[in-house]
Protein backbone atom coordinates (compact mmCIF):
# COMPACT_ATOMS: atom_id res chain seq x y z
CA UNK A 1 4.71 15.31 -20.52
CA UNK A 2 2.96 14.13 -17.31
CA UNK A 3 6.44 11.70 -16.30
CA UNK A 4 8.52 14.64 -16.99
CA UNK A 5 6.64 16.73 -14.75
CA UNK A 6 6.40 13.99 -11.59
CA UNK A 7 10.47 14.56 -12.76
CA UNK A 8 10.47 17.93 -11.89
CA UNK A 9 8.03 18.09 -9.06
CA UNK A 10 10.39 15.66 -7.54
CA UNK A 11 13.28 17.33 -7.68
CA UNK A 12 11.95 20.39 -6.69
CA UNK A 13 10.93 18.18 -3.43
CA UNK A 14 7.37 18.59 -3.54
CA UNK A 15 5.55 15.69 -1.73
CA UNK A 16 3.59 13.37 -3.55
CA UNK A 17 0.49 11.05 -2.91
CA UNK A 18 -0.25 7.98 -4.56
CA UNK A 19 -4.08 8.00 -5.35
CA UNK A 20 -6.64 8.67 -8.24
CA UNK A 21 -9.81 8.02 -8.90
CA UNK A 22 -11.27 4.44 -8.86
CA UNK A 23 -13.89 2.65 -9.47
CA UNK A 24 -13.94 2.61 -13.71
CA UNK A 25 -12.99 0.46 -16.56
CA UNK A 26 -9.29 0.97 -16.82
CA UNK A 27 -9.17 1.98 -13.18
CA UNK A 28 -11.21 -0.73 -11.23
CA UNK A 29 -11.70 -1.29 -7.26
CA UNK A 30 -9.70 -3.13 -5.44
CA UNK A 31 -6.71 -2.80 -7.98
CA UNK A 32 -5.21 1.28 -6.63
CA UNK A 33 -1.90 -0.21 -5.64
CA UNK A 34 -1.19 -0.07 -9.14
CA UNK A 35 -0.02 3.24 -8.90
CA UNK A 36 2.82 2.23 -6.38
CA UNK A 37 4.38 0.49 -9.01
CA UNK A 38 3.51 3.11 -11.43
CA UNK A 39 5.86 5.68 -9.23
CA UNK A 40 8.63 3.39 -9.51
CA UNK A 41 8.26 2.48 -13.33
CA UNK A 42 7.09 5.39 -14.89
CA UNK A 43 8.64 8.53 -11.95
CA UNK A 44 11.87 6.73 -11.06
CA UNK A 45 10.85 6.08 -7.20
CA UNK A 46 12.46 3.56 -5.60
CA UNK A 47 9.76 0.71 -4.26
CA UNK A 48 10.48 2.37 -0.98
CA UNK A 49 9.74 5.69 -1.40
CA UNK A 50 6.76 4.98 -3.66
CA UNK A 51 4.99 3.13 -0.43
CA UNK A 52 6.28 6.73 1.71
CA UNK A 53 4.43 8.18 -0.90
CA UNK A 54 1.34 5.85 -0.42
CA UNK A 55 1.32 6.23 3.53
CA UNK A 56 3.07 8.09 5.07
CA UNK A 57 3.12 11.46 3.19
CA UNK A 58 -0.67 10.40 2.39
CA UNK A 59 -1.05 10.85 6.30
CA UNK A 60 0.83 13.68 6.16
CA UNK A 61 -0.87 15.76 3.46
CA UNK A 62 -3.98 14.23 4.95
CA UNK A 63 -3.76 16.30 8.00
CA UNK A 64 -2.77 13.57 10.37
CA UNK A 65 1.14 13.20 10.13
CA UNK A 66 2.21 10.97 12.97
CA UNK A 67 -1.47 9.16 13.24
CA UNK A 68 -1.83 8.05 9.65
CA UNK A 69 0.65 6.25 7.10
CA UNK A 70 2.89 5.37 9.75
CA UNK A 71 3.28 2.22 11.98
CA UNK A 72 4.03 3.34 15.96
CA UNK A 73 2.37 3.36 19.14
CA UNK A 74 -0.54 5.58 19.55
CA UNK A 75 -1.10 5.66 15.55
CA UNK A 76 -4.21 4.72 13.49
CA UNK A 77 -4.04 0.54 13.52
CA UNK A 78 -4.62 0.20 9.78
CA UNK A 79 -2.51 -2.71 8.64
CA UNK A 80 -1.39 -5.01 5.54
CA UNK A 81 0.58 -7.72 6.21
CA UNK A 82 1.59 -9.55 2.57
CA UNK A 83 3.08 -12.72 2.43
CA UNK A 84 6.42 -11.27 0.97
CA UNK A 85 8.51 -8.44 0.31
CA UNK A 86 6.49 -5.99 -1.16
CA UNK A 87 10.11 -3.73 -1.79
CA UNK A 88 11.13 -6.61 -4.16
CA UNK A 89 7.79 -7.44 -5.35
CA UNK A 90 5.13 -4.46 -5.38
CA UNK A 91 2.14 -6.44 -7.31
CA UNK A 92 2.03 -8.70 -3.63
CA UNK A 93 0.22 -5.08 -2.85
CA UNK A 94 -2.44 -5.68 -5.54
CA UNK A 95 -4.57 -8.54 -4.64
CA UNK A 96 -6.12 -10.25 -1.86
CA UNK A 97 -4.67 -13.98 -2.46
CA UNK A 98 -0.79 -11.92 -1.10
CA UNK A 99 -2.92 -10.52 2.28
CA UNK A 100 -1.85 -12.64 4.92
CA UNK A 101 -3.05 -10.03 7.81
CA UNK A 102 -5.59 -7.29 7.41
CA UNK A 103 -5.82 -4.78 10.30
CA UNK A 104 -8.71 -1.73 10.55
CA UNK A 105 -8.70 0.34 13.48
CA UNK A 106 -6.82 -2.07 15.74
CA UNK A 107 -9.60 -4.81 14.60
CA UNK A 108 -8.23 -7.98 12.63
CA UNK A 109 -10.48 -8.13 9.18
CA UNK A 110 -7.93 -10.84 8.42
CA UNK A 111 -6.70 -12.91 11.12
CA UNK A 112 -3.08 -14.71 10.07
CA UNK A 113 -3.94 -17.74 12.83
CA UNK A 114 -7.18 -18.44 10.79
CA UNK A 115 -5.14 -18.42 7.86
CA UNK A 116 -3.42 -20.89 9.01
CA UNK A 117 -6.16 -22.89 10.71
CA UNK A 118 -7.77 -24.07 7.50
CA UNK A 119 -4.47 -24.70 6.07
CA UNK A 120 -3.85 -27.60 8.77
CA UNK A 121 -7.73 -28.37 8.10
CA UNK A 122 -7.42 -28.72 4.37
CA UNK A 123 -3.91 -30.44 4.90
CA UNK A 124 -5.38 -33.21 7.48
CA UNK A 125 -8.27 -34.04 4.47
């Protein structure tokens, strides 16, 4: 019943936002980009619109369309860089070992250079 209804809200063309509530057993931190993949598997979005769903219509139905969810100049700075194509591959969006780059308000959380710093360290031992 619920996948048929994500069927019809869709075609009706009623956005969408990929989100829940987190935090428990079957639904644990750290793990919510789950649900992109559930939109593709289980509501017939393409990988592509499931991550509109996840950003920018999140911005959108947040109240900040054009700041939030999207990637220009003069937008919120919150990035995730994954080392691969997360349009072929949407569990890279699931867990930290695929984060190459984290960005938070323009601030690097993750910096790709360090990254790659210790591997040359490690490599040279």
């Amino acid at each position: 019943a619920c996948c048929a209804s994500y069927h019809e809200i869709r075609k009706r063309g009623i956005r969408v936002v990929v989100g829940g509530d987190y935090g428990f057993t079957v639904t644990p931190m750290g793990q919510n980009a789950r649900d992109i993949g559930h939109f593709v598997k289980f509501f017939g979005y393409s990988p592509s619109e499931a991550l509109r769903c996840a950003t920018k219509v999140g911005g959108e139905l947040m109240g900040y369309p054009g700041e939030l969810g999207v990637i220009r100049e003069g937008a919120l700075a919150d990035l995730l860089l994954v080392d691969g194509n997360p349009l072929a591959d949407l569990s890279l969006l699931v867990g930290p070992e695929h984060f190459a780059m984290i960005m938070k308000d323009g601030r690097m959380h993750r910096d790709p250079r360090a990254r790659t710093a210790e591997a040359v360290r490690t490599a040279a031992e």
